[in-house]
Every structure is written in C-alpha cells, then in structure tokens.
N, C-alpha and C. Protein backbone atom coordinates (compact mmCIF):
# COMPACT_ATOMS: atom_id res chain seq x y z
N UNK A 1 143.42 115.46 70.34
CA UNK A 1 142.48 114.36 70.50
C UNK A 1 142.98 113.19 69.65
N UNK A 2 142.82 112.43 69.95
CA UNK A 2 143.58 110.87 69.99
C UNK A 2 142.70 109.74 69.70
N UNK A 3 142.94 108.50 69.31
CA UNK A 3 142.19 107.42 69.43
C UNK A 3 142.93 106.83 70.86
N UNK A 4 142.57 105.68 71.79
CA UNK A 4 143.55 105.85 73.49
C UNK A 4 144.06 104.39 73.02
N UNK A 5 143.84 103.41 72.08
CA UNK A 5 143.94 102.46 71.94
C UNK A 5 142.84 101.41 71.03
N UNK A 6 143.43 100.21 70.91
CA UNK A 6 142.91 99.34 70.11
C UNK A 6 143.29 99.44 68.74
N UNK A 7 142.76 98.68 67.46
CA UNK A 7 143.54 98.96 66.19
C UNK A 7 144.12 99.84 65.65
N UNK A 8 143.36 101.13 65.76
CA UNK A 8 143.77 102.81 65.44
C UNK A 8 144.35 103.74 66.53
N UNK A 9 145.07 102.78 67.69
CA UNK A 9 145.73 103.42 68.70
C UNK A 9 146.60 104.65 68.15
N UNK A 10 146.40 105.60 68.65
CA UNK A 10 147.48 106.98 68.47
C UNK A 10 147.34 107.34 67.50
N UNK A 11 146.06 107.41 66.74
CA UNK A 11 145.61 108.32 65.29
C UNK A 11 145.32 109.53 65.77
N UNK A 12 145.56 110.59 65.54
CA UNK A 12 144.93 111.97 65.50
C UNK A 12 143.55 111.61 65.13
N UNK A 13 142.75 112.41 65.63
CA UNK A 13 141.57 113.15 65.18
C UNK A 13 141.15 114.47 65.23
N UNK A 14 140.53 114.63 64.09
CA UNK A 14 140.10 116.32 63.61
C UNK A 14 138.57 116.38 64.66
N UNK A 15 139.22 117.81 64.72
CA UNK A 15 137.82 118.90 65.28
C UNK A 15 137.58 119.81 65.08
N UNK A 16 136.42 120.05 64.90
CA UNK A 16 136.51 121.90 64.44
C UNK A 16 136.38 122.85 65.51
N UNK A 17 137.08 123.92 65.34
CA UNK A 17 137.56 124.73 66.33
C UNK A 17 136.19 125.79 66.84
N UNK A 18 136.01 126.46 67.76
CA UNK A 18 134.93 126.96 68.51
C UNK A 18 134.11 125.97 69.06
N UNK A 19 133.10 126.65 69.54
CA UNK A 19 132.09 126.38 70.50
C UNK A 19 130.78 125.49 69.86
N UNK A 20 130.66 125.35 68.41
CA UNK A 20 129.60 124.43 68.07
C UNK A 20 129.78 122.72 68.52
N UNK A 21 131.05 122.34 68.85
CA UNK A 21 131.62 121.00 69.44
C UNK A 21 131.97 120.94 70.65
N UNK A 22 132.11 119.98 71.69
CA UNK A 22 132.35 120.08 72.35
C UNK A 22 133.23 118.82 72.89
N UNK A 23 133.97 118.53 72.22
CA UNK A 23 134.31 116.83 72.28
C UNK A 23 134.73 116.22 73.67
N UNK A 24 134.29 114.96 73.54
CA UNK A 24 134.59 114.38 75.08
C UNK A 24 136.54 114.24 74.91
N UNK A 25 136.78 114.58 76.38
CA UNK A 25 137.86 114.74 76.53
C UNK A 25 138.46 113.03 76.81
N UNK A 26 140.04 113.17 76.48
CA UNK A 26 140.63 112.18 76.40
C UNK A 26 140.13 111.56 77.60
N UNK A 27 140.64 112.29 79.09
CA UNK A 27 140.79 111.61 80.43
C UNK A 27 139.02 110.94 80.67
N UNK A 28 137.96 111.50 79.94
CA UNK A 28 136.43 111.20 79.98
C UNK A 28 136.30 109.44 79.47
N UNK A 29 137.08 110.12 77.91
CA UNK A 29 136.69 109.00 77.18
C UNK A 29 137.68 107.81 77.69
N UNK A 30 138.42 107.79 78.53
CA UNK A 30 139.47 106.72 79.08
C UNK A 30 138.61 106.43 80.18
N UNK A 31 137.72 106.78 81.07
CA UNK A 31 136.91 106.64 81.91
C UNK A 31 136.41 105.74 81.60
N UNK A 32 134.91 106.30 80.71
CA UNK A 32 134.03 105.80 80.44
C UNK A 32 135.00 104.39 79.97
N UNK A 33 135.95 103.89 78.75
CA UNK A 33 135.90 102.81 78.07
C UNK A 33 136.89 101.87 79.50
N UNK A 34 137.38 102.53 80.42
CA UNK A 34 137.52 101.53 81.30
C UNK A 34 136.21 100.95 82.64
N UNK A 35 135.15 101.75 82.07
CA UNK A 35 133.85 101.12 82.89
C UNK A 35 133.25 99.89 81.93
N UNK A 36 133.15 100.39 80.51
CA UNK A 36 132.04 99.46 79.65
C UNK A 36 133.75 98.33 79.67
N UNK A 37 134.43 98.57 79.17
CA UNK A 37 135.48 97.37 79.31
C UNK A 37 134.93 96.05 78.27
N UNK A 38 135.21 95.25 78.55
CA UNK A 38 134.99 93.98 77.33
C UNK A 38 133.87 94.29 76.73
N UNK A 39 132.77 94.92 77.61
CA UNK A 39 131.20 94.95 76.64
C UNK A 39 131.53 95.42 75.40
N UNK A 40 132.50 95.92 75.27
CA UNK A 40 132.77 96.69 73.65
C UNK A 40 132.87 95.89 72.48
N UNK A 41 133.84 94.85 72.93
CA UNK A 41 133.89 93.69 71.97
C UNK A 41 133.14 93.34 71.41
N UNK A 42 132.58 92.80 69.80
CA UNK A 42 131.24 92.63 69.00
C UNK A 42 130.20 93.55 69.23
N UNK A 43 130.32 94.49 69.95
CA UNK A 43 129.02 94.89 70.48
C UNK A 43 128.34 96.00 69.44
N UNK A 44 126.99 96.48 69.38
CA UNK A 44 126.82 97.04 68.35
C UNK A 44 126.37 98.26 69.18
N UNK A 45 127.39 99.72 68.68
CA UNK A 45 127.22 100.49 69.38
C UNK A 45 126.58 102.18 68.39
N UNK A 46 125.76 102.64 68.89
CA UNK A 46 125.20 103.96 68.82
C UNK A 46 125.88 105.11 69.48
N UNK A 47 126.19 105.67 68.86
CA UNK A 47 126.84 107.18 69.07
C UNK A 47 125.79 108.46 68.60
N UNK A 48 125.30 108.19 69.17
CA UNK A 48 124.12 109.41 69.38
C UNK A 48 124.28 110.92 69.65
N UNK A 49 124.22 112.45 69.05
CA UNK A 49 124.78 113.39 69.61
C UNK A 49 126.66 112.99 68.80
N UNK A 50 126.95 112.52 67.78
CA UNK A 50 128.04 111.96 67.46
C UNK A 50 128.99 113.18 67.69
N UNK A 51 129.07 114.20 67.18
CA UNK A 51 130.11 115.31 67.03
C UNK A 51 131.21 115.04 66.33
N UNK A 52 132.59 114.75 66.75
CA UNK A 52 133.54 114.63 65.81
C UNK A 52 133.62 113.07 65.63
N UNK A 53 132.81 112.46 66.61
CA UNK A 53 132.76 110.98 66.69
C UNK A 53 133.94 110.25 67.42
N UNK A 54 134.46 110.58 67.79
CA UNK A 54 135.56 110.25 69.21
C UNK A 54 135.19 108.80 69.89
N UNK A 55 134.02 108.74 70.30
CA UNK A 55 133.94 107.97 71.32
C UNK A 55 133.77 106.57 70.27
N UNK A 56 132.55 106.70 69.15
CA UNK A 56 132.13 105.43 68.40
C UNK A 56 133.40 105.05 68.03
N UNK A 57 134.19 105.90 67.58
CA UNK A 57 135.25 105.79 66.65
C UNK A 57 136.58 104.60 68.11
N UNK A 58 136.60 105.34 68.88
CA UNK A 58 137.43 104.67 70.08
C UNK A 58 136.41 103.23 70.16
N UNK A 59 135.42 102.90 70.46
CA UNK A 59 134.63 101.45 70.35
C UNK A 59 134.89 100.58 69.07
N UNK A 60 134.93 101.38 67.79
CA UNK A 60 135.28 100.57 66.65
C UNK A 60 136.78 100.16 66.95
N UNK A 61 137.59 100.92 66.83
CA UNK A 61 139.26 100.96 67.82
C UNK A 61 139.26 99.58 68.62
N UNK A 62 138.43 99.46 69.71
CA UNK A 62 138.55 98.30 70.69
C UNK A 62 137.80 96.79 70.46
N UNK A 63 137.06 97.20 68.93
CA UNK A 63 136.46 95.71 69.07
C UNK A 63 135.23 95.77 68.53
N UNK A 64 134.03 96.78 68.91
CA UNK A 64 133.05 97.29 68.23
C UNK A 64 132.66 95.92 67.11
N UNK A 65 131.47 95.90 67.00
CA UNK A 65 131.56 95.09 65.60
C UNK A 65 130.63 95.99 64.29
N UNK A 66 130.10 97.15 65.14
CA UNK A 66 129.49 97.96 63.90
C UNK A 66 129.48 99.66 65.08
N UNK A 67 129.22 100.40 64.27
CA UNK A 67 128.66 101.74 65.10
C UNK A 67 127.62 102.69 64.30
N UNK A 68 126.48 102.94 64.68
CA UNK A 68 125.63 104.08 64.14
C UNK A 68 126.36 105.40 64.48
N UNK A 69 126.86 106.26 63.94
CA UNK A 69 126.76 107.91 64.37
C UNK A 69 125.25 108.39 63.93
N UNK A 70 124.84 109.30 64.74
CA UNK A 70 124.13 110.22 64.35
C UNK A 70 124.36 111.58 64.96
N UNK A 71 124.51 112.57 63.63
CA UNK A 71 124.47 113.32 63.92
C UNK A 71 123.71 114.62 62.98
N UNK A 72 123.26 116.19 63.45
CA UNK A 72 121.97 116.60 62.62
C UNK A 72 123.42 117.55 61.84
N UNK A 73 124.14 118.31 62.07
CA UNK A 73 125.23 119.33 61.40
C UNK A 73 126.27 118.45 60.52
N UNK A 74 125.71 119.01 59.43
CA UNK A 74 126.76 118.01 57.78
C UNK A 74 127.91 118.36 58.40
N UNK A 75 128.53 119.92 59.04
CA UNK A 75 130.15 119.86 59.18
C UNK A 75 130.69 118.64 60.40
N UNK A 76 129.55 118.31 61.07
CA UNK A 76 130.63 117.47 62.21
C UNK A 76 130.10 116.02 61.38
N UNK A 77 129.38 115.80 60.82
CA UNK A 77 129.33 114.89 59.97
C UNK A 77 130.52 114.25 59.21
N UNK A 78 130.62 115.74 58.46
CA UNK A 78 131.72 115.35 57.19
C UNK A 78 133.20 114.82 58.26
N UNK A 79 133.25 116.01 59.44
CA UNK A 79 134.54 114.88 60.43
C UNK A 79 134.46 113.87 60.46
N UNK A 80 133.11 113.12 61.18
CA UNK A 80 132.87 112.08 61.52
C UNK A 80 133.87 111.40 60.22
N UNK A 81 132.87 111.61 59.11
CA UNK A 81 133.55 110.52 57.68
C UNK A 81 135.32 110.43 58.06
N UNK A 82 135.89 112.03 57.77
CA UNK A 82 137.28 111.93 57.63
C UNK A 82 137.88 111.47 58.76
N UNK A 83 137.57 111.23 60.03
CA UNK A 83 138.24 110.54 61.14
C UNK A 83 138.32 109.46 61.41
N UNK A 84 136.57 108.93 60.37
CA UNK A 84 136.85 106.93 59.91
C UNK A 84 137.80 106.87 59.14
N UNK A 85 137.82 107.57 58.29
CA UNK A 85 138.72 107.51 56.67
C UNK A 85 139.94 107.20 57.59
N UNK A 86 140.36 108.33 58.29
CA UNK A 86 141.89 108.73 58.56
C UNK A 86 142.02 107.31 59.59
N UNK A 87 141.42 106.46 59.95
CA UNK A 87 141.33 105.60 61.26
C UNK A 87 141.20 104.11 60.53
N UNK A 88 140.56 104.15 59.42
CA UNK A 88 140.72 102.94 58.84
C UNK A 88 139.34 102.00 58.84
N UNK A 89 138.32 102.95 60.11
CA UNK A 89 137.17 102.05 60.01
C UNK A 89 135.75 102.36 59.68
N UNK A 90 135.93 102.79 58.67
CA UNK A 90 134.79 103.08 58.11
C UNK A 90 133.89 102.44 57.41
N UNK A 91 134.76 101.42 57.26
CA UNK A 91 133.38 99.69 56.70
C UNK A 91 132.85 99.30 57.92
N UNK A 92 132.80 100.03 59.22
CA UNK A 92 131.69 98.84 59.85
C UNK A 92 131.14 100.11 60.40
N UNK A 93 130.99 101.42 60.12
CA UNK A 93 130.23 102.11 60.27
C UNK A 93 129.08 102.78 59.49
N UNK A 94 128.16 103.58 60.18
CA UNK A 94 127.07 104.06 59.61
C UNK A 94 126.33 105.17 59.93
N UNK A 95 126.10 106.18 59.54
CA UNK A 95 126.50 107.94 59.22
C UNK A 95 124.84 107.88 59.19
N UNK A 96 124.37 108.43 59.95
CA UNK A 96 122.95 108.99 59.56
C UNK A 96 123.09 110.42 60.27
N UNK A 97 122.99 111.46 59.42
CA UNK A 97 122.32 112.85 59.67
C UNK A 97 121.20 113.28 59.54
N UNK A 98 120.58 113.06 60.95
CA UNK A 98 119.68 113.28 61.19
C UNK A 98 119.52 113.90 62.91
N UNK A 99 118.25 114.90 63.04
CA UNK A 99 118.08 115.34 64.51
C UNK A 99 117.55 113.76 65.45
N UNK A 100 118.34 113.60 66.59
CA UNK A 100 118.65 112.54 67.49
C UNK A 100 117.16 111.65 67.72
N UNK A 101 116.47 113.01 67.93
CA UNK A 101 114.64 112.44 68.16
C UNK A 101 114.44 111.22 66.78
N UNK A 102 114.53 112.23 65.71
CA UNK A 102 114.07 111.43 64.61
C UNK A 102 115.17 109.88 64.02
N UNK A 103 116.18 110.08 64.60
CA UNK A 103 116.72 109.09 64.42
C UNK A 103 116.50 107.98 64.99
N UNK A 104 116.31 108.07 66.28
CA UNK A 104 115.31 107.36 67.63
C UNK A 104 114.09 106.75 66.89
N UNK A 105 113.44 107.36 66.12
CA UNK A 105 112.24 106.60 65.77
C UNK A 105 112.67 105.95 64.38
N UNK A 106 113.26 106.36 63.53
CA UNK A 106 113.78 105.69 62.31
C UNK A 106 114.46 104.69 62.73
N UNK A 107 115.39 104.13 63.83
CA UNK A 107 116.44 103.11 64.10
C UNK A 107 115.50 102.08 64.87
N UNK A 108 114.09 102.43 65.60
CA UNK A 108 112.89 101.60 65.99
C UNK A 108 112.24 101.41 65.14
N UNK A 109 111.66 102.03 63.89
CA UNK A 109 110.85 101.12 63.06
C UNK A 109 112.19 100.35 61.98
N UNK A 110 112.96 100.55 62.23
CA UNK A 110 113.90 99.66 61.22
C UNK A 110 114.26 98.23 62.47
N UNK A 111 113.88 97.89 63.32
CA UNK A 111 114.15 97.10 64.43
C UNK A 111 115.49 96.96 64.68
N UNK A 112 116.23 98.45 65.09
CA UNK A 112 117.62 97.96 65.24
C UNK A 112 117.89 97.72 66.80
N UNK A 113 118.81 97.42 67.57
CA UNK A 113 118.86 97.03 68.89
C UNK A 113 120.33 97.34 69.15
N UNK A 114 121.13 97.79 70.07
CA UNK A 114 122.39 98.23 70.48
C UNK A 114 122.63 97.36 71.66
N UNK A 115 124.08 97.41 71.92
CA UNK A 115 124.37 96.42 73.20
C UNK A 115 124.96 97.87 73.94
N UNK A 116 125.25 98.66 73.26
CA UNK A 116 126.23 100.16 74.29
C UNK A 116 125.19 101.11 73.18
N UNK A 117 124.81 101.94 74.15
CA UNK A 117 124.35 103.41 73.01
C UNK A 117 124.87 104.54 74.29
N UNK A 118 125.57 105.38 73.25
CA UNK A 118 126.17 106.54 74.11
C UNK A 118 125.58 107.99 73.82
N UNK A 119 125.09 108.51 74.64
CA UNK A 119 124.54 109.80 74.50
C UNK A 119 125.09 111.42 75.33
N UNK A 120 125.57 112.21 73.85
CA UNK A 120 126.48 112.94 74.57
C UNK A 120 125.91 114.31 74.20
N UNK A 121 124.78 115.03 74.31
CA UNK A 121 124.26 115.87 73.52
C UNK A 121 124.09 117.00 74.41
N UNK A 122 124.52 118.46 73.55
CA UNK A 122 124.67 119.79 74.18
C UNK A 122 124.70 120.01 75.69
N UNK A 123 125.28 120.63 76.34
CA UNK A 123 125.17 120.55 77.73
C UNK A 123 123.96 121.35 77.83
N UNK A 124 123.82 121.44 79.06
CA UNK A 124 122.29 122.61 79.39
C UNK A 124 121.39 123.13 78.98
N UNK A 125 120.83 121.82 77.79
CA UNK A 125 119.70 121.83 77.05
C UNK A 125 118.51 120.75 77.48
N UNK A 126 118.68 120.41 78.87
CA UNK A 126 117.75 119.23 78.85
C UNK A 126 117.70 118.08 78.22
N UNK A 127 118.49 117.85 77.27
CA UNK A 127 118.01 116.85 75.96
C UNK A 127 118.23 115.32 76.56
N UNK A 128 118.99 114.92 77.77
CA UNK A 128 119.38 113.86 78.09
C UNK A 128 118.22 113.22 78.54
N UNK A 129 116.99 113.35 79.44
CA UNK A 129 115.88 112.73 79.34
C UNK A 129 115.06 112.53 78.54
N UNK A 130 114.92 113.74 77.35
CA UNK A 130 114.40 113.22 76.25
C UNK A 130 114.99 111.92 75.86
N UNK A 131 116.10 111.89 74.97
CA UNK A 131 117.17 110.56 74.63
C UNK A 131 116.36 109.56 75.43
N UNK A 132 116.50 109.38 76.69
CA UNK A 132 116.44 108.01 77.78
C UNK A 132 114.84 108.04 76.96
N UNK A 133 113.97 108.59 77.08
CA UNK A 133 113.19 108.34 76.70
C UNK A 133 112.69 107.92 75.39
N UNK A 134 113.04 108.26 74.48
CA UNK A 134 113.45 107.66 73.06
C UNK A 134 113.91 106.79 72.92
N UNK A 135 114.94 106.50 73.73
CA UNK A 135 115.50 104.86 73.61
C UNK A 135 114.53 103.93 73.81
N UNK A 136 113.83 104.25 74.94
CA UNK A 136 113.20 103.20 75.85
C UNK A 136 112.06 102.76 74.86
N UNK A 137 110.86 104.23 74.66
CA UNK A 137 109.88 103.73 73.67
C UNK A 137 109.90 103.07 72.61
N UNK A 138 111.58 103.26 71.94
CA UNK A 138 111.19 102.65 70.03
C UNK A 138 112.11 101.31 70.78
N UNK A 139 112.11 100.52 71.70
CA UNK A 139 112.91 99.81 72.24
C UNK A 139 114.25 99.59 71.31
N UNK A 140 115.34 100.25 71.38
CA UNK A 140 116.68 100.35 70.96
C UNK A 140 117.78 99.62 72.02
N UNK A 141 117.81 99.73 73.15
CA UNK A 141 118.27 99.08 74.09
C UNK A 141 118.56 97.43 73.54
N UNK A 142 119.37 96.68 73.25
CA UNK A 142 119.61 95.28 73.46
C UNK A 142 119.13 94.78 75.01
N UNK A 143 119.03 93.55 75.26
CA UNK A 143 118.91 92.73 76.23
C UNK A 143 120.35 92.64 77.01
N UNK A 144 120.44 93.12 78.01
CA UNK A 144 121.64 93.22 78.83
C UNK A 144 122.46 94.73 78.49
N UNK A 145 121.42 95.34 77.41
CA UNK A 145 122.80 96.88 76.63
C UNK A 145 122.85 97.74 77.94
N UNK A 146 123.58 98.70 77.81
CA UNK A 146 123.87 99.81 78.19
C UNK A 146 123.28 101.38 77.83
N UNK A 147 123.08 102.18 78.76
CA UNK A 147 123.22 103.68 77.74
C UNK A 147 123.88 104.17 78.78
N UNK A 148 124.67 105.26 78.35
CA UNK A 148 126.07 105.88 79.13
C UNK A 148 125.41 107.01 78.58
N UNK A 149 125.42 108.01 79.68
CA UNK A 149 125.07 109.65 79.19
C UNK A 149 125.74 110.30 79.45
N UNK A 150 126.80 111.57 78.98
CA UNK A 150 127.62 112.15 79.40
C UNK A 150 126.86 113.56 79.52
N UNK A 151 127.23 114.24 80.95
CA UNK A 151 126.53 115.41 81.13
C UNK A 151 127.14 116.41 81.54
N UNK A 152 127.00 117.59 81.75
CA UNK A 152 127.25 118.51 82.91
C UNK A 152 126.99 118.07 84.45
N UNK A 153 127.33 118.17 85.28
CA UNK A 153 127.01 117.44 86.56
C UNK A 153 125.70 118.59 87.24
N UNK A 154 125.02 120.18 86.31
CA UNK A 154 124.44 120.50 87.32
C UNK A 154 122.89 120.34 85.99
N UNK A 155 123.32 119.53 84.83
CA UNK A 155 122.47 119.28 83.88
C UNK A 155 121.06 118.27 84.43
N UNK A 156 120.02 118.20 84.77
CA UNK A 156 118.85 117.50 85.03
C UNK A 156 119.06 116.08 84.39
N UNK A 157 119.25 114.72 85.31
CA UNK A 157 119.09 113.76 84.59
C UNK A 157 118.28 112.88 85.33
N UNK A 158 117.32 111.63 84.85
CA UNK A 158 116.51 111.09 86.15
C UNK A 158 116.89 109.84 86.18
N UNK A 159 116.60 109.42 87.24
CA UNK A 159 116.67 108.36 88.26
C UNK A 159 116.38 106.88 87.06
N UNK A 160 115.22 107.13 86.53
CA UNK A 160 114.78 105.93 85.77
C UNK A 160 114.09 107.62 84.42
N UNK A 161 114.15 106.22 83.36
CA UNK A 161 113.32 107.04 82.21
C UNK A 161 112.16 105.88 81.77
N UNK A 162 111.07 105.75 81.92
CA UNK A 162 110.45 104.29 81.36
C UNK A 162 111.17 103.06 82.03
N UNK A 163 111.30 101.77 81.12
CA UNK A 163 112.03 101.10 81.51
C UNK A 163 113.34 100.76 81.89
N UNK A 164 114.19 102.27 81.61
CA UNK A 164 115.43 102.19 82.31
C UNK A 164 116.25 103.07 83.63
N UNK A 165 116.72 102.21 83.99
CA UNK A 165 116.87 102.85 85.49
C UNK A 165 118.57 102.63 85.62
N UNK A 166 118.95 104.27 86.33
CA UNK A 166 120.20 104.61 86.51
C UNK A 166 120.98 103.71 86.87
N UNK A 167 121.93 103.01 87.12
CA UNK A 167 122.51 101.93 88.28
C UNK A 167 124.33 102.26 88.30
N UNK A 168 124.51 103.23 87.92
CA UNK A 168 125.96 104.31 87.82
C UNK A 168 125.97 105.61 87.52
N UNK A 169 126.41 105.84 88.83
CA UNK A 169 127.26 107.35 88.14
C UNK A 169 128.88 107.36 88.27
N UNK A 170 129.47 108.32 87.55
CA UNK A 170 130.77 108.77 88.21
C UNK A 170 130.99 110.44 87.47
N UNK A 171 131.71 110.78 88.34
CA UNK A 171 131.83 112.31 88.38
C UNK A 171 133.36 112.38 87.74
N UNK A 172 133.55 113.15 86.87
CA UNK A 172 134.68 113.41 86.50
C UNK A 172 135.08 115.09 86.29
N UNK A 173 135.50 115.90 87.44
CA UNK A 173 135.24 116.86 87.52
C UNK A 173 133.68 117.94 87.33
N UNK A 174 133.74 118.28 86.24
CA UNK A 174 132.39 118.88 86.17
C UNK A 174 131.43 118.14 85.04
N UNK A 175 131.89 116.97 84.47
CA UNK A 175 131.31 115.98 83.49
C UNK A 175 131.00 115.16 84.62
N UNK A 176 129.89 114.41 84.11
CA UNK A 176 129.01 113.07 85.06
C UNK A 176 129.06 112.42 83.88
N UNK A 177 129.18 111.17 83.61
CA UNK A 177 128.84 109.71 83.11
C UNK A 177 127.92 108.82 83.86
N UNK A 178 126.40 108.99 83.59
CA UNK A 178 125.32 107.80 84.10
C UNK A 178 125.11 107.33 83.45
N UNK A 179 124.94 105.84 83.86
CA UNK A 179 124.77 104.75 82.82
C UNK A 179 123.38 104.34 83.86
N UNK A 180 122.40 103.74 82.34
CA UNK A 180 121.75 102.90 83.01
C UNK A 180 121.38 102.02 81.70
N UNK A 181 120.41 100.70 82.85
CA UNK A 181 120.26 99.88 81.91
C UNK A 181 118.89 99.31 82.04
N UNK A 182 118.23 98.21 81.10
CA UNK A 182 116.71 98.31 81.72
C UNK A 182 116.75 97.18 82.40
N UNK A 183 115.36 97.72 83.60
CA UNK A 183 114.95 96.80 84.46
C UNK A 183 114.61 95.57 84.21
N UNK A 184 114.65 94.58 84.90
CA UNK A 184 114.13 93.21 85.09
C UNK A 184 113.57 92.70 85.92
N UNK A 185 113.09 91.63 85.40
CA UNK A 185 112.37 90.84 86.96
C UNK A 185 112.74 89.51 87.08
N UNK A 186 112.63 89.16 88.13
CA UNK A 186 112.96 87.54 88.25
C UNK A 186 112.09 86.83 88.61
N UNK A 187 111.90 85.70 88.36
CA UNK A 187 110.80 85.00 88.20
C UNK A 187 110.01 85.25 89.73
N UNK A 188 110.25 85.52 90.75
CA UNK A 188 109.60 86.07 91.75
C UNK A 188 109.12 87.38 91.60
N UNK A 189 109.06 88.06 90.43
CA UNK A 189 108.72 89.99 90.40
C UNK A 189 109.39 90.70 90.97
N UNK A 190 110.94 90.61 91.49
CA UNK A 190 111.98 91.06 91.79
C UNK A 190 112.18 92.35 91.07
N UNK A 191 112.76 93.05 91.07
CA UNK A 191 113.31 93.76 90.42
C UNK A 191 114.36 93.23 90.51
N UNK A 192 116.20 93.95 89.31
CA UNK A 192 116.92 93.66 89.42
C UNK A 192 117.51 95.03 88.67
C-alpha cells in the first residue's frame, strides 16, 4: 500500500496484518480520487471509519487543506499517526478516537463542515446508513460537499438518507463507491 501520488507520491504505508483492517485497495483508492478529482484541492476532508488512513492521507497527498481521521481502535490510530509522520503531513491533520456516531455529534456541535467526507466502515454491518444519517442531522456536509461511501456491493445502502441523495455509483468488482450529495432547490422548488 502506497500513497498513488501528489506530495508523498510512492511512500509506503503501514498496516496491520489480519482481519481487524481492511484497507481500501490501491486500484479503489485510484478510482475513487479520479472521480472527486480537483474537489480535493483546499478541500476540508473527513475520513471517517479511518483505519490505516490511506485514503485522508492520499487527499492530504493531492492538495487537501486539512483532514479529520476518526477512528474508535488506538492500534489503527497509532498507524494513522505513523503514516502522517512517515508522509510528512501531519500538521494539517487531526486524530480523533472516537466511535464514528459520537464523533458525528462532537464535529456538529463544534460547527465543523467538510467539502469531501469519506465513509469506509466494516463491511456487513449496516453502519453505512447510519453514517448518511449522522452526517445529514449534525449538518457536516459543506455546501456543494460530497460523501463517498465505500461498501460491499451486497451491503444495504439507500437511495437518499435525510437531505442527501445518491447521484453515483460505481462498482469496482465486489466494492461499490456511492457518492451522494445534498439536495437543492431552485428558485422554482426544483429539485436538483
């Protein structure tokens, strides 16, 4: 596992070995960062479900101008740290260990707002509609942001969660990447 590019192009990154991780794979994470594409730039991104931190860590890499990890296990934590360390960007990041729910409501009463939040948490636990839903209520979403969910493709995900509604998928073998973003209206009550 690799950084794919940007400042820390071709750094190794650590993982810990077995089944408590599950890290997004190179060919995933080359996916996904050729969909979000420029949005990365300044953008302030959430890594939610962080694990070894791969993906925030690849956004800080391309431009990023800050990243939250969260994650609840001190060992993929303590990676997280040593893979900024080893990468160089660990001044514009920010480490909260904590379970994803409770971070969701701590990052809403602190009024924080994301332009990309990525959510990559256990496969075949349901947890991905929870998330959409957490985002939506403590409003975390930026104006125009993103949330990208990485799943199992036979994992339950919905259509809309509250105010945000699917408007991508792509299938990458047995991983799905849906993104959605929230609804709007136009001055006619459009949706958009």
């Amino acid at each position: 596992m690799r950084v794919i590019t940007g400042s820390a192009k071709g750094r190794p990154l650590k993982t810990l070995k077995g089944r408590d991780i599950r890290p997004t794979s190179d060919r995933v994470k080359g996916t996904l960062f050729n969909i979000i594409g420029p949005r990365v730039v300044d953008s302030r991104f959430l890594d939610l479900f962080a694990g070894s931190g791969a993906v925030g860590i690849e956004a800080l890499s391309r431009g990023a101008e800050r990243c939250v990890f969260v994650e609840l296990q001190t060992a993929h934590l303590r990676l997280v740290e040593a893979n900024l360390q080893a990468t160089g960007l660990r001044d514009r990041a920010e480490l909260l260990r904590r379970d994803a729910r409770a971070a969701l409501v701590d990052l809403g009463n602190r009024g924080r707002k994301f332009d990309l939040i990525f959510v990559d948490p256990p496969y075949g636990q349901g947890l991905v509609p929870e998330a959409l839903a957490g985002i939506d209520a403590h409003g975390l979403l930026a104006e125009d942001g993103w949330v990208i969910c990485e799943h199992h493709g036979k994992d339950p995900v919905p259509a809309a969660a509250g105010g945000l509604h699917k408007f991508r998928e792509v299938v990458i073998g047995e991983t799905v990447l849906s993104i959605f973003r929230a609804q709007t209206h136009d001055a006619g009550g459009q949706h958009s």
